[in-house]
C-alpha atoms as a PDB file:
ATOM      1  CA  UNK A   1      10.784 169.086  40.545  1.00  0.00           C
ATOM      2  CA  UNK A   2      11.220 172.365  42.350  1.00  0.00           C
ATOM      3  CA  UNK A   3       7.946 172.728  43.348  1.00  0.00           C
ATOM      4  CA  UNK A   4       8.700 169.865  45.289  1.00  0.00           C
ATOM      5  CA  UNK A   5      11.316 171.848  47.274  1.00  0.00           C
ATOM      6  CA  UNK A   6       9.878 175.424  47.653  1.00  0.00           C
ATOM      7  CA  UNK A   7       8.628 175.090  51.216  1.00  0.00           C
ATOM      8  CA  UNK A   8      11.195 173.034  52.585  1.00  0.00           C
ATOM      9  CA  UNK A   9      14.036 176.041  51.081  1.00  0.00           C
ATOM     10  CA  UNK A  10      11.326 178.670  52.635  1.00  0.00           C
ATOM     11  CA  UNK A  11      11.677 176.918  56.141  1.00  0.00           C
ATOM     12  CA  UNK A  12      15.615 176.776  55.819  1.00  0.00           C
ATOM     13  CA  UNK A  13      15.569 180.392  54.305  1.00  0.00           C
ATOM     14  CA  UNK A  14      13.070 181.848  57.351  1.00  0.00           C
ATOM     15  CA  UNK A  15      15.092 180.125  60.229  1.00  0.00           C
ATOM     16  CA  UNK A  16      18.428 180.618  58.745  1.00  0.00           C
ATOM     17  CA  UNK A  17      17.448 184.507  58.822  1.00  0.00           C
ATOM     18  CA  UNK A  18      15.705 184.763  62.136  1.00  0.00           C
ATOM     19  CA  UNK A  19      18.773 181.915  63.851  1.00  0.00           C
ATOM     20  CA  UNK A  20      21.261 184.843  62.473  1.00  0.00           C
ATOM     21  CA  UNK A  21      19.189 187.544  64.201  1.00  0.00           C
ATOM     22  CA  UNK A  22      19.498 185.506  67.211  1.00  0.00           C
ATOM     23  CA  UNK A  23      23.344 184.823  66.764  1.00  0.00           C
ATOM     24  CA  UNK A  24      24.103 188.113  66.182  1.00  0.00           C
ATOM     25  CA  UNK A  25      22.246 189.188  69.793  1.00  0.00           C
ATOM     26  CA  UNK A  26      24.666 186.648  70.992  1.00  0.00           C
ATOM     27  CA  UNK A  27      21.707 183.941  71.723  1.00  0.00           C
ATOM     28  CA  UNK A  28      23.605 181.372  69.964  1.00  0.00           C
ATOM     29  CA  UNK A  29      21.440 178.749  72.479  1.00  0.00           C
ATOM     30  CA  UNK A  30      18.052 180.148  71.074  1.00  0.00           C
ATOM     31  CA  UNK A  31      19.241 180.104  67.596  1.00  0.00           C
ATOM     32  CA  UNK A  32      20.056 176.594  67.554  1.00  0.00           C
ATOM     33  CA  UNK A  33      16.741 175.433  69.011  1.00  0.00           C
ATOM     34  CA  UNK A  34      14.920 177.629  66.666  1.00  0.00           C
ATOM     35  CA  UNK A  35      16.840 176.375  63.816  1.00  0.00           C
ATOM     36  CA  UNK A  36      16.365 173.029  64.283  1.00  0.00           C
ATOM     37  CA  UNK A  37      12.929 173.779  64.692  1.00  0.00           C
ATOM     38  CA  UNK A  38      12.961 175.086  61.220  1.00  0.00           C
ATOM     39  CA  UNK A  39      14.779 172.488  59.943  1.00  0.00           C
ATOM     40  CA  UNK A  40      12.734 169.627  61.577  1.00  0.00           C
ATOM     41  CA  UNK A  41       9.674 170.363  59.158  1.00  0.00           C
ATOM     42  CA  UNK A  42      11.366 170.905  56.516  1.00  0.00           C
ATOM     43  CA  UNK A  43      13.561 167.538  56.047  1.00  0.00           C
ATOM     44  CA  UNK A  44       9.974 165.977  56.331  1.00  0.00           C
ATOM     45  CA  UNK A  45       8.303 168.182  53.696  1.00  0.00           C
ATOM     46  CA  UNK A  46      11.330 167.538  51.196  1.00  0.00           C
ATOM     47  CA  UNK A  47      10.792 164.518  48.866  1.00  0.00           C
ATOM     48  CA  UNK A  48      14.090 162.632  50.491  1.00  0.00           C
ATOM     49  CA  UNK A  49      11.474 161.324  53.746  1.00  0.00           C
ATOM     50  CA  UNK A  50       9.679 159.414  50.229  1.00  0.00           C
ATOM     51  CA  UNK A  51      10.875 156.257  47.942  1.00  0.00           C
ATOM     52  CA  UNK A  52      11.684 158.272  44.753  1.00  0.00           C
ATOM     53  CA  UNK A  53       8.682 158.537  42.588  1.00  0.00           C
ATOM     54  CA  UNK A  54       7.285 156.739  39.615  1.00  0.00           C
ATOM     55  CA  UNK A  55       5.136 157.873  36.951  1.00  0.00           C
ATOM     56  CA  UNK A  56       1.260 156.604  37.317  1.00  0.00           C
ATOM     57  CA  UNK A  57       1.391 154.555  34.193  1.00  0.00           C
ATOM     58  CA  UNK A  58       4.923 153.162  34.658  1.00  0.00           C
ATOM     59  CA  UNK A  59       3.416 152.426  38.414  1.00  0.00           C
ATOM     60  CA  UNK A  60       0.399 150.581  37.193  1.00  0.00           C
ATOM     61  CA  UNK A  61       1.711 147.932  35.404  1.00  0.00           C
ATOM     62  CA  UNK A  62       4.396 147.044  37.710  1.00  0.00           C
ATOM     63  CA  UNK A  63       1.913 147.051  40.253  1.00  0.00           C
ATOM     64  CA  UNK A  64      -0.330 144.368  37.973  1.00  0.00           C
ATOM     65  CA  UNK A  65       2.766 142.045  37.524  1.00  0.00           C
ATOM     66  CA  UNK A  66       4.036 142.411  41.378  1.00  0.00           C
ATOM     67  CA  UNK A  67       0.075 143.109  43.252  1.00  0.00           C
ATOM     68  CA  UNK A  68       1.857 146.112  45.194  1.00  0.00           C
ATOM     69  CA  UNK A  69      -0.275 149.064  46.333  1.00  0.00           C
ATOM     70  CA  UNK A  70       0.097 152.721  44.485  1.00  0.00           C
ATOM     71  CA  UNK A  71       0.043 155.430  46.292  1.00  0.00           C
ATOM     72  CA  UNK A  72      -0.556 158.630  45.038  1.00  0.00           C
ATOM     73  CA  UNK A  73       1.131 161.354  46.976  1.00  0.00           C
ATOM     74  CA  UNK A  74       2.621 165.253  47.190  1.00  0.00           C
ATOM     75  CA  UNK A  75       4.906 167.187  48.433  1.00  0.00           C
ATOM     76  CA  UNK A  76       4.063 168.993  51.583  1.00  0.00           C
ATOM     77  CA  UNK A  77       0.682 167.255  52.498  1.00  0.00           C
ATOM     78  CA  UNK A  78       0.462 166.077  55.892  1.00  0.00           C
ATOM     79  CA  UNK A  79      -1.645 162.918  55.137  1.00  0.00           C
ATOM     80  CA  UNK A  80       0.694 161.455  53.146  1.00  0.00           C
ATOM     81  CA  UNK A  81       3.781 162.344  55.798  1.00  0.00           C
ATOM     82  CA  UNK A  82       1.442 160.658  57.976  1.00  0.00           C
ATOM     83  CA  UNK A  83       1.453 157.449  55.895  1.00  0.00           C
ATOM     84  CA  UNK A  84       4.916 157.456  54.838  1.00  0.00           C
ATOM     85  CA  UNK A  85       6.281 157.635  58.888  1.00  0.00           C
ATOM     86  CA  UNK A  86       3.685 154.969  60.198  1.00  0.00           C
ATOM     87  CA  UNK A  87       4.747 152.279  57.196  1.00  0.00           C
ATOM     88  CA  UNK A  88       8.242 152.931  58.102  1.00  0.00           C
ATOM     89  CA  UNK A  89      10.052 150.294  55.948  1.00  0.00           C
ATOM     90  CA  UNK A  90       7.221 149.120  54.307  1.00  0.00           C
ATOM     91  CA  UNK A  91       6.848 151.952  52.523  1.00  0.00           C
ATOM     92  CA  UNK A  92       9.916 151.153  50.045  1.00  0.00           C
ATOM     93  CA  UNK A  93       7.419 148.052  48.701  1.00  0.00           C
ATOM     94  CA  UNK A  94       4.541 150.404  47.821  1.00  0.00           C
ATOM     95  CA  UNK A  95       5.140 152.271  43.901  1.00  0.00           C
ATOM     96  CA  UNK A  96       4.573 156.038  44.564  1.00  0.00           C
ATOM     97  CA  UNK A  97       4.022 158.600  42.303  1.00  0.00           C
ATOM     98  CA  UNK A  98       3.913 162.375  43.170  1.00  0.00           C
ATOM     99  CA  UNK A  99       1.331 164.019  41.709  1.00  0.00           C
ATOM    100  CA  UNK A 100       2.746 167.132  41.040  1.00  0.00           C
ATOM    101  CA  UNK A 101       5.376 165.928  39.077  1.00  0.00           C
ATOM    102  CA  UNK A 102       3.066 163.405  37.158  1.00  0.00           C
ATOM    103  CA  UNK A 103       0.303 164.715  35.059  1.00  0.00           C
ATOM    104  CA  UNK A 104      -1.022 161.510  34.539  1.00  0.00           C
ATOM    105  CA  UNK A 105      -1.194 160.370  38.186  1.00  0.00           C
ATOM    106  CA  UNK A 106      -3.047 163.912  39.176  1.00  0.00           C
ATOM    107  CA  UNK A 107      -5.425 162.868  36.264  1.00  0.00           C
ATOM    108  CA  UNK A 108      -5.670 159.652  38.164  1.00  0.00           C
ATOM    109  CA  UNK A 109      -6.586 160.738  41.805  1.00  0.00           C
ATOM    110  CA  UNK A 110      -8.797 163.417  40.244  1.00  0.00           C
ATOM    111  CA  UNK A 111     -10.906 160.586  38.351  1.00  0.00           C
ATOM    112  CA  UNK A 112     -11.028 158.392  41.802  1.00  0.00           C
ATOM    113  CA  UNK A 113     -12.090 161.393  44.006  1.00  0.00           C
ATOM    114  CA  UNK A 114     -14.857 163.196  42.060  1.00  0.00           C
ATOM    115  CA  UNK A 115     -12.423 165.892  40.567  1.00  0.00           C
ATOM    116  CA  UNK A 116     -10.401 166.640  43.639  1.00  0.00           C
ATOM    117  CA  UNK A 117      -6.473 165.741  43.878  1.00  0.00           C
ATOM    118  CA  UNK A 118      -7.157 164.327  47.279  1.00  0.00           C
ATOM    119  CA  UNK A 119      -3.697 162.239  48.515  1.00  0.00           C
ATOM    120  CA  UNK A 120      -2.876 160.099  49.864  1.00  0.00           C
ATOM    121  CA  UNK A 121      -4.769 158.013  47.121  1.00  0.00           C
ATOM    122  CA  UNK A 122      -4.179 154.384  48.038  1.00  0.00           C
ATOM    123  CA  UNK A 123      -4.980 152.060  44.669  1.00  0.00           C
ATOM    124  CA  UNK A 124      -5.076 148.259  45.800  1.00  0.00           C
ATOM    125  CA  UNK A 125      -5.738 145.835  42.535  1.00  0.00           C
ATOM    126  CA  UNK A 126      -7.112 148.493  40.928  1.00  0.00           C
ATOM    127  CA  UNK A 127      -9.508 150.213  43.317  1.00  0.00           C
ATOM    128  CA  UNK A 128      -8.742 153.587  44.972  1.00  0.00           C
ATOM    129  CA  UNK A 129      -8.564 154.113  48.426  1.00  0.00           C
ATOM    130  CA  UNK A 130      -8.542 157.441  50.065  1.00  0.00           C
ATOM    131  CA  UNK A 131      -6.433 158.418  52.760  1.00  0.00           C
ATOM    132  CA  UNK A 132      -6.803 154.823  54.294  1.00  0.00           C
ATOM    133  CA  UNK A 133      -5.167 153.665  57.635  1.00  0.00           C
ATOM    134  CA  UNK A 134      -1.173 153.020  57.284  1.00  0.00           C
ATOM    135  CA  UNK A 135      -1.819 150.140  59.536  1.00  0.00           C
ATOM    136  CA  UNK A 136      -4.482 148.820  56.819  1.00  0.00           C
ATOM    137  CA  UNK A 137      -2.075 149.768  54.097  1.00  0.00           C
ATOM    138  CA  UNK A 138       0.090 147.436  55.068  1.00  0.00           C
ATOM    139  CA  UNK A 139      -1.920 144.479  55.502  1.00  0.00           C
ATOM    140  CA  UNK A 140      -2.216 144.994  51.521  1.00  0.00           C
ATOM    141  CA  UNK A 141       1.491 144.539  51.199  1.00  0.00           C
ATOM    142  CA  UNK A 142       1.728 140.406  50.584  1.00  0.00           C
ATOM    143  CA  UNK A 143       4.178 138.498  52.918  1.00  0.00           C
ATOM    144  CA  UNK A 144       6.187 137.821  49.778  1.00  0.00           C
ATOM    145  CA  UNK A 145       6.750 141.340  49.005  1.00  0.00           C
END
């Protein structure tokens, strides 16, 4: 779980330190913006901007009783920041599972892209989809979801 938060603490950390460097040369102006700057990226690199996460097994067979997508996903990768902000509320229908906190769901992106943990993995009834387009992600989500 923490190496879920480590660059999302560095960005907080780093403009903390450099906002205080401007505060303390009485730029208080400058050190907000650049804060916020900071703090911008980091709120979406931290796992709140994702549906908590599922393990890969526990996310396969609810996805064969309920036909919702899987996406396989990590911390910090823009692709999958990407998806997440373009499906907007849609996104709560899809099962995700983090890869880095799931052995099992690395195993399974490594299996459906030749060895590489390649995410956003996108696995609709069964077959794997890589980095595919949020609209088309979507269009996989049933109207009775």
């Amino acid at each position: 779980m923490m190496r879920a938060w480590i660059l999302p603490i560095l960005l907080v950390l780093c403009g903390s330190a450099v906002a205080t460097g401007l505060v303390l040369g009485e730029r208080t102006g400058a050190a907000t913006a650049l804060l916020l700057v900071f703090l911008v990226p980091a709120g979406v690199n931290s796992p709140l901007l994702f549906p908590k996460s599922i393990g890969a097994l526990e996310a396969q067979r609810r996805s064969a009783i309920d036909g919702r997508p899987v996406v396989f996903w990590r911390p910090g990768c823009t692709y999958c920041i990407r998806l997440r902000i373009r499906l907007g509320r849609s996104a709560r229908q899809l099962h995700w599972v983090d890869i880095w906190r799931d052995p099992a769901g690395a195993a399974a992106v490594r299996t459906a892209n030749a060895g590489n943990e390649t995410v956003p993995t996108v696995v609709v009834a069964g077959r794997p989809y890589t980095n595919p387009d949020p609209e088309w992600v979507r269009e996989q989500l049933s109207p009775a979801v």
